[in-house]
Protein backbone atom coordinates (compact mmCIF):
# COMPACT_ATOMS: atom_id res chain seq x y z
CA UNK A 1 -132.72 120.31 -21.94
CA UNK A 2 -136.27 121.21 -20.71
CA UNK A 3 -137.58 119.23 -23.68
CA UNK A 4 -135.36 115.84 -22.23
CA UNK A 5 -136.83 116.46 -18.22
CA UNK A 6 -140.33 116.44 -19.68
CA UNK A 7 -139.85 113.07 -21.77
CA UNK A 8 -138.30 111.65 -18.39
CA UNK A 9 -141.02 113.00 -16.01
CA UNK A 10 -143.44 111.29 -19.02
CA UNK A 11 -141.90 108.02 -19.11
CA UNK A 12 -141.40 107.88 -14.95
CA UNK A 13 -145.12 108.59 -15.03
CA UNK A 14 -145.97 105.65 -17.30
CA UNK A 15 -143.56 103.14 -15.53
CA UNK A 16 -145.54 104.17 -12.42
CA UNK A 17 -148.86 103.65 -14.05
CA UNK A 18 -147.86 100.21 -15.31
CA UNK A 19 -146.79 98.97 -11.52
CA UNK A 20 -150.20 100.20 -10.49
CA UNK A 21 -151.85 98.18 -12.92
CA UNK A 22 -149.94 95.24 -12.12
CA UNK A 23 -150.31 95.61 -8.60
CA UNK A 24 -154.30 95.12 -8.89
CA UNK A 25 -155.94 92.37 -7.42
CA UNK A 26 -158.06 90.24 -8.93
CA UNK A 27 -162.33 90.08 -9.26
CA UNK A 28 -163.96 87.76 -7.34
CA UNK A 29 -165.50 86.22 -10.27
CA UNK A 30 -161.81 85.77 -11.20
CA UNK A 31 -160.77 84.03 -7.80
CA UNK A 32 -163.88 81.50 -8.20
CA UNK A 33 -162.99 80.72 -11.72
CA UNK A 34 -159.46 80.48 -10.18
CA UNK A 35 -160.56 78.03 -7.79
CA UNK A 36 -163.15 75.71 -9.38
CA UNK A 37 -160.03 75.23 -12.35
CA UNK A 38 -157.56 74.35 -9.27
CA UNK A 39 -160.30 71.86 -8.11
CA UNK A 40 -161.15 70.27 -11.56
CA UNK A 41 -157.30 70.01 -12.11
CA UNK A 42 -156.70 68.17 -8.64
CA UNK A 43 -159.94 65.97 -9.25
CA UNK A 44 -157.96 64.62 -12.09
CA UNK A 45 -155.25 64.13 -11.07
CA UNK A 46 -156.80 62.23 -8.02
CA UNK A 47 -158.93 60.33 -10.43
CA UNK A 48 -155.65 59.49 -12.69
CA UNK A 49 -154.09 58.27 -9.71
CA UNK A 50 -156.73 56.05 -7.89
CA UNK A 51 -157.74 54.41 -11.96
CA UNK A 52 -154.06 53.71 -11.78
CA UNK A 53 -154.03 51.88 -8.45
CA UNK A 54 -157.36 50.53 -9.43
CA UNK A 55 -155.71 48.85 -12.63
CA UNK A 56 -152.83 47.65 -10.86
CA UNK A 57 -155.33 45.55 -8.69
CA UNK A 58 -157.15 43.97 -10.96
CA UNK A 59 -154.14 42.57 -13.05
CA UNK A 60 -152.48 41.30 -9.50
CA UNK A 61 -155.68 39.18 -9.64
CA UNK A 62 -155.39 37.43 -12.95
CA UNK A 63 -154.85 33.69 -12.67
CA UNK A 64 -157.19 33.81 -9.48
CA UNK A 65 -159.20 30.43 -9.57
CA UNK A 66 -163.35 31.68 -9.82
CA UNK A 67 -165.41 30.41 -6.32
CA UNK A 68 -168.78 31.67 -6.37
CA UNK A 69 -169.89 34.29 -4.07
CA UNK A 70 -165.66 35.17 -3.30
CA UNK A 71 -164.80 38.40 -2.82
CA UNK A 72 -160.90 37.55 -1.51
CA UNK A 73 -157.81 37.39 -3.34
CA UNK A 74 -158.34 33.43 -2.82
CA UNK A 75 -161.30 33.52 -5.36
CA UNK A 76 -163.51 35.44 -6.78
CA UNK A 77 -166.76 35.53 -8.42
CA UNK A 78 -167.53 38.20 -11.72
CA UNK A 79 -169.39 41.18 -8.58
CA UNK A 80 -166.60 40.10 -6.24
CA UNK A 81 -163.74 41.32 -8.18
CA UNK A 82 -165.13 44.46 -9.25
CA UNK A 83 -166.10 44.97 -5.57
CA UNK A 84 -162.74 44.60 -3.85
CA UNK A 85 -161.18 46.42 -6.81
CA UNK A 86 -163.04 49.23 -6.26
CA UNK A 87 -162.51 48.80 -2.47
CA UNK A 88 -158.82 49.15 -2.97
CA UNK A 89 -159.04 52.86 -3.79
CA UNK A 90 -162.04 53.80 -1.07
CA UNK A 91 -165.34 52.98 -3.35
CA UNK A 92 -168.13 50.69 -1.47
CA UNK A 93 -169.88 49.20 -4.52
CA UNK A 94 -172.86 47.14 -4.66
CA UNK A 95 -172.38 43.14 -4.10
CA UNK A 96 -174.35 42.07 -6.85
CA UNK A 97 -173.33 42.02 -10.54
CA UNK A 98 -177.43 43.52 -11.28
CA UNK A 99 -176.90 45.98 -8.84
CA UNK A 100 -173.51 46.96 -10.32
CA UNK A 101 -175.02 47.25 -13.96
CA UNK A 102 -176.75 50.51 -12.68
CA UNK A 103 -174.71 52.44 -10.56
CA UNK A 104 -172.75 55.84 -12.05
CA UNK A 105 -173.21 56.67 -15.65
CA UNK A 106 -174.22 54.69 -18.27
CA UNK A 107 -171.74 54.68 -21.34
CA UNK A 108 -172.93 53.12 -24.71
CA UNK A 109 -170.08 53.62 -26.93
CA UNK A 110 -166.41 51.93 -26.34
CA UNK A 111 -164.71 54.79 -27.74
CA UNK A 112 -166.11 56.95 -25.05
CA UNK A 113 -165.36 54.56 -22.57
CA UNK A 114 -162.33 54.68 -20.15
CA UNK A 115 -159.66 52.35 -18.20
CA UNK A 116 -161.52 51.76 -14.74
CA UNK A 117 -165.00 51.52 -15.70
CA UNK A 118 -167.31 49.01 -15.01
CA UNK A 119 -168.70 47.22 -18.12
CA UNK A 120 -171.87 45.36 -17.51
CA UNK A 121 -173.34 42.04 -19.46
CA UNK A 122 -176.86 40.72 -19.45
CA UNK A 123 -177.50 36.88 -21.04
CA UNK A 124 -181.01 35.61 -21.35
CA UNK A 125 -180.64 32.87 -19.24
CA UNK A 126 -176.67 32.75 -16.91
CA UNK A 127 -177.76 36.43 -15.84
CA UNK A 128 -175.72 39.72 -15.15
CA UNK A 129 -172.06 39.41 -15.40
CA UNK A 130 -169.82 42.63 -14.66
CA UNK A 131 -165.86 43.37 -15.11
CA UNK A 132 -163.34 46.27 -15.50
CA UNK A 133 -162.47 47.88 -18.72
CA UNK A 134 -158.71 48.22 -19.15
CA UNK A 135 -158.31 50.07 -22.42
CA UNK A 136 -158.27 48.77 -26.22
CA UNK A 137 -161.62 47.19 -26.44
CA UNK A 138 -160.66 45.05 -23.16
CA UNK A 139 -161.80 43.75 -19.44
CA UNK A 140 -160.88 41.89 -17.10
CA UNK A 141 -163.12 39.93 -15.27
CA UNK A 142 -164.13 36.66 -13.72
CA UNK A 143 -165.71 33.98 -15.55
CA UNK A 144 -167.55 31.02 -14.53
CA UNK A 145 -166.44 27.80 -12.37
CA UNK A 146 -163.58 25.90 -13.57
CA UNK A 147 -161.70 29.25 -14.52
CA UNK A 148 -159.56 31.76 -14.05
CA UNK A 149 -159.94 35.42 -13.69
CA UNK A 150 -158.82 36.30 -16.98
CA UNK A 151 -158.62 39.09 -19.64
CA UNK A 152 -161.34 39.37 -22.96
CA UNK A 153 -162.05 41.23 -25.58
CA UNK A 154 -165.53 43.18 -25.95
CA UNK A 155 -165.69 41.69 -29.64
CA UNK A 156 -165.35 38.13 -28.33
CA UNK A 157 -169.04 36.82 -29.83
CA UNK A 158 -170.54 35.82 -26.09
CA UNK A 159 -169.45 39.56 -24.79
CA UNK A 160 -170.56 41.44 -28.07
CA UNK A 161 -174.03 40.06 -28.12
CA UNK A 162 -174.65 40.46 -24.35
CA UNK A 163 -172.65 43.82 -23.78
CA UNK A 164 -175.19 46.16 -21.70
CA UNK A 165 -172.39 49.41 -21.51
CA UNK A 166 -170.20 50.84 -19.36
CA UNK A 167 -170.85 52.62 -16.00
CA UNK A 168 -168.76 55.14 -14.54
CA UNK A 169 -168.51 55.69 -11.07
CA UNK A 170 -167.47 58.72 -9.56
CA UNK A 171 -164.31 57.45 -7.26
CA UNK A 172 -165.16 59.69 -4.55
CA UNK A 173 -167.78 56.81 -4.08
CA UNK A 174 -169.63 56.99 -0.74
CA UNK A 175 -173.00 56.48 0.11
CA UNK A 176 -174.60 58.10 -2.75
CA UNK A 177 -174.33 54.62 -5.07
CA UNK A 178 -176.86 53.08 -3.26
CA UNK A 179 -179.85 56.00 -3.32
CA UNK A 180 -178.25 55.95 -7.16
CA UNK A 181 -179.19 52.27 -7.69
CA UNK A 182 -182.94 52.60 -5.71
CA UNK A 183 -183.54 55.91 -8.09
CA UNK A 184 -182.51 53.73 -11.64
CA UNK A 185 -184.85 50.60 -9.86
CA UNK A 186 -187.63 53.28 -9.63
CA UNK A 187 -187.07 55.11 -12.91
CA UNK A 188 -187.42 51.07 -14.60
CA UNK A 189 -190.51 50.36 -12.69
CA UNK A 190 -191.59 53.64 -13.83
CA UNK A 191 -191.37 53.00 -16.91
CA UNK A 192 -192.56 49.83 -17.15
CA UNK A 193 -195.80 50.87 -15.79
CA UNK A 194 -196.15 54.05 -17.91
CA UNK A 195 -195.81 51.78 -21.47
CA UNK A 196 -198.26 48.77 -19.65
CA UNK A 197 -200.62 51.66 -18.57
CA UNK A 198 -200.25 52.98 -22.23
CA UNK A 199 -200.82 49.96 -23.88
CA UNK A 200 -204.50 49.23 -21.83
CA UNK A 201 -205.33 52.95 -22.80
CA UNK A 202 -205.06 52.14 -26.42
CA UNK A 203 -206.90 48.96 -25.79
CA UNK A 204 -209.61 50.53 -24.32
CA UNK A 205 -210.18 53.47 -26.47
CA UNK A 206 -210.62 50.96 -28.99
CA UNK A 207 -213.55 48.90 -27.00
CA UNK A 208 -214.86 51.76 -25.36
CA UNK A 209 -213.83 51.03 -21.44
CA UNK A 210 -211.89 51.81 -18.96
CA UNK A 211 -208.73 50.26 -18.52
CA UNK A 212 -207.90 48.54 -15.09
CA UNK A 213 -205.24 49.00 -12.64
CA UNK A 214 -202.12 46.98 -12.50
CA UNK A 215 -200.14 46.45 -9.78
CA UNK A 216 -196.55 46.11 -9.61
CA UNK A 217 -196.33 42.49 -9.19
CA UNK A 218 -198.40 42.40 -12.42
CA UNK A 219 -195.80 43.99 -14.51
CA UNK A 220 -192.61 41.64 -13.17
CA UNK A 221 -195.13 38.85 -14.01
CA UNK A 222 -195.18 40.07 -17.25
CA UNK A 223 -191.82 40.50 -17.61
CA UNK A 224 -190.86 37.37 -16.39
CA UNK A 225 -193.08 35.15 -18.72
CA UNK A 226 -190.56 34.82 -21.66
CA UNK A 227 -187.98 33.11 -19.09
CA UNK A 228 -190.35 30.90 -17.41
CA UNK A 229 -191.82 29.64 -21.14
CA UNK A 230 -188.13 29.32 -22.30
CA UNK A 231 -187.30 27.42 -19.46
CA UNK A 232 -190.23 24.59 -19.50
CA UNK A 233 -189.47 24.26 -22.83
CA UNK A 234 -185.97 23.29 -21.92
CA UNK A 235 -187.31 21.10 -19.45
CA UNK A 236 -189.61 19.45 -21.79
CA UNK A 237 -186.57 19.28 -24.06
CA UNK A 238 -184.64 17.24 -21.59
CA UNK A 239 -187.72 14.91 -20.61
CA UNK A 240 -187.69 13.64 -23.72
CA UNK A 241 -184.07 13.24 -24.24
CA UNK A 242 -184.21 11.11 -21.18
CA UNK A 243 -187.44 8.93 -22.64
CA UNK A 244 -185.33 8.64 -25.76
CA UNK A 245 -182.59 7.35 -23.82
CA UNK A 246 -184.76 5.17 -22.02
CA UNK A 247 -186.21 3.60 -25.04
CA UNK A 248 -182.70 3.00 -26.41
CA UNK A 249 -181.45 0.72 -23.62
CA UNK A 250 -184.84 -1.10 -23.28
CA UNK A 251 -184.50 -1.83 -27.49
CA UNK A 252 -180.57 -3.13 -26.56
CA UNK A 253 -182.06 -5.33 -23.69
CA UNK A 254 -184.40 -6.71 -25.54
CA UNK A 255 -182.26 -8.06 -28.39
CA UNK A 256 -179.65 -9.53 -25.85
CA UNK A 257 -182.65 -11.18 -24.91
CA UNK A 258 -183.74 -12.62 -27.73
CA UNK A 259 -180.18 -13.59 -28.48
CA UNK A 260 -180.11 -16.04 -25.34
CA UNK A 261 -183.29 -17.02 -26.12
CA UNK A 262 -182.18 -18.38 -29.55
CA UNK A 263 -178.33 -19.35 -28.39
CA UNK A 264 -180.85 -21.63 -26.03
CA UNK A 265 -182.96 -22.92 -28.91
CA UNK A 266 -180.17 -23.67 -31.08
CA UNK A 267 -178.45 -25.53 -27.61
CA UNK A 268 -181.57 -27.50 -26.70
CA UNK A 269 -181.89 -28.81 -30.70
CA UNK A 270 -178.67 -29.86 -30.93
CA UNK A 271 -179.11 -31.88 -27.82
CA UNK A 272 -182.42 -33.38 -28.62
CA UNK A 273 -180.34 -34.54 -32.13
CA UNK A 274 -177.21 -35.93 -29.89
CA UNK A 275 -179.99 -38.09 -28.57
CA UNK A 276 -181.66 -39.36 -31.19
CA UNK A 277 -178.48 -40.44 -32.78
CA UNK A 278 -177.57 -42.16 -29.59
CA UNK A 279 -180.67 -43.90 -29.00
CA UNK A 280 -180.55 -45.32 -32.79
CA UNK A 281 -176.98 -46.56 -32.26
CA UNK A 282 -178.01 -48.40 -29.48
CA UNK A 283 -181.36 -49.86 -31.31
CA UNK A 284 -178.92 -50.98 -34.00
CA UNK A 285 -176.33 -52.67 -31.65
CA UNK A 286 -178.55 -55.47 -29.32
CA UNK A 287 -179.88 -57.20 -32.41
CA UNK A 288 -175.79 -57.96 -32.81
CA UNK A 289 -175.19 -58.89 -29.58
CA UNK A 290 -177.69 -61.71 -29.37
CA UNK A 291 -176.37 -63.16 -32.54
CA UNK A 292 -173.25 -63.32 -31.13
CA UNK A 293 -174.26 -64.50 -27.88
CA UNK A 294 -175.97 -67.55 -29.69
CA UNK A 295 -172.86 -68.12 -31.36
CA UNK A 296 -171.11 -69.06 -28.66
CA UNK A 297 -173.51 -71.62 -26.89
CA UNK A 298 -173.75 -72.98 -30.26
C-alpha cells in the first residue's frame, strides 16, 4: 500500500510539472519571430488579393480602342493602362512608359516572373512600350493606333527581340517610386560617365596626357549619335525614293508627249496627201471641160 501512495504522489508530481511547463510564456525573441511571420503571412495575402483585383482590371479593358496619351477606360495608350491598372488597387505609378521601365525590381527571367508585373520593351526607333504580365509567357497591353488593347505572347518575334524584363513593384506603392526612378536615372548616368571617364584614361595612358573632363550633356550626345545617324539615313533613304518617283512620272510625260507629237505628224501628212490628190484631180478635170464646152458652140 505505501509502495502504491508513493507511485501516486510521483505521478501527481509530474502531471504538475508538465502544467507548469505548459503554462510558460514565451521569449521575446519568440514573440518577434511570432510577429514578423503574422506580418509576412498577411503581406501575402494582401498582395494575392490586390494582383487579383489588379488582373481583373486589365482584362475588363481588352477590346479598348488605343488613343495616345489616354489613361480612361475610353482609350488608352501602352503607360496609360498600366497606370490606371495599378491605380485600381492604390499604386501611383509613373506616366511614362521610360519611367515605368525602372521602377521596383528588375526581373530578367520569365520563369521568375509573376501575374501583375510590369514587363518593359525598348525598340531602337518606336521607343519604350510597357504592359502587365498575366501568367504563361503572357501580357496584356496596348498597342499602337488603329488597335485594340489586346493580349501577346513574350515569344511573339517584335516582343522577344525588344523584351527589357520585368519590374516588380511593391503594391504598397506610395511615394517611394519616384525617389526609386531619380536613384536608377542617377545610377545610369553614373555609369555612363565612369566607362566614358575609363575609356579617356586608357587613351591617355597610351599618349601620355591627361584626359579631359566631360560633362553630362557630352555623354547623352554620345549616346544619342547612333539614332540621329540612323535616322538621316532614313531620311536620305526617302529623298531619293521621292527623286525616283519624280523621275518616273517625268519619263511617262514625256512619252505621252512624244506620242501627240507623232499622232500630229502622222495627222498633218495625211492631210498634206488629201491635198495633193485633190489638187491633181482638179488639174486633170478643166482640160475636159473646155473640150466639152467647144463642143457645144461647135
Amino acid at each position: 500500500m505505501g509502495k502504491y501512495l508513493k507511485l501516486c504522489v510521483l505521478l501527481v508530481f509530474c502531471v504538475s510539472m508538465v502544467g507548469c511547463g505548459l503554462k510558460r510564456e514565451p521569449s521575446p525573441e519568440e514573440l518577434e519571430a511570432a510577429r514578423l511571420a503574422a506580418e509576412a503571412q498577411a503581406r501575402e495575402k494582401q498582395r494575392a488579393e490586390a494582383e487579383e483585383k489588379l488582373l481583373e482590371q486589365a482584362h475588363a479593358a481588352i477590346g479598348t480602342p488605343y488613343v495616345f496619351g489616354g489613361t480612361r477606360p475610353g482609350g488608352f495608350d501602352c503607360s496609360g493602362l498600366v497606370l490606371w491598372a495599378y491605380k485600381s488597387v492604390g499604386v501611383s505609378l509613373p506616366r511614362t512608359a521610360r519611367e515605368q521601365s525602372r521602377v521596383g525590381e528588375h526581373i530578367t527571367e520569365v520563369s521568375e516572373m509573376r501575374p501583375g508585373d510590369i514587363v518593359a520593351f525598348r525598340h531602337p526607333r518606336r521607343g519604350y512600350h510597357t504592359g502587365i504580365y498575366v501568367g504563361d509567357g503572357k501580357f496584356i497591353h496596348s498597342p499602337q493606333r488603329r488597335k485594340t488593347v489586346r493580349i501577346n505572347r513574350l515569344t511573339d518575334s517584335y516582343f522577344s527581340t525588344t523584351f527589357l524584363g520585368a519590374r516588380r513593384v511593391s503594391l504598397e506603392g506610395g511615394d517611394e517610386l519616384l525617389t526609386q526612378i531619380r536613384l536608377a536615372d542617377y545610377a545610369e548616368e553614373k555609369a555612363l560617365r565612369e566607362l566614358d571617364h575609363s575609356q579617356e584614361g586608357t587613351a591617355s595612358a597610351r599618349t601620355g596626357q591627361s584626359a579631359p573632363k566631360k560633362q553630362t550633356v557630352a555623354v547623352k550626345q554620345k549616346k544619342q549619335q547612333p539614332k540621329a545617324e540612323a535616322r538621316k539615313a532614313e531620311k536620305r533613304r526617302a529623298e531619293a525614293r521621292k527623286a525616283d518617283k519624280r523621275r518616273a512620272e517625268a519619263r511617262k510625260a514625256e512619252k505621252r508627249r512624244a506620242e501627240v507629237r507623232k499622232g500630229e505628224k502622222r495627222r498633218s501628212q495625211q492631210a498634206r496627201t488629201q491635198q495633193r490628190k485633190k489638187n491633181a484631180n482638179m488639174a486633170q478635170g478643166k482640160p475636159a471641160q473646155k473640150q466639152r464646152k467647144q463642143q457645144r458652140r461647135s
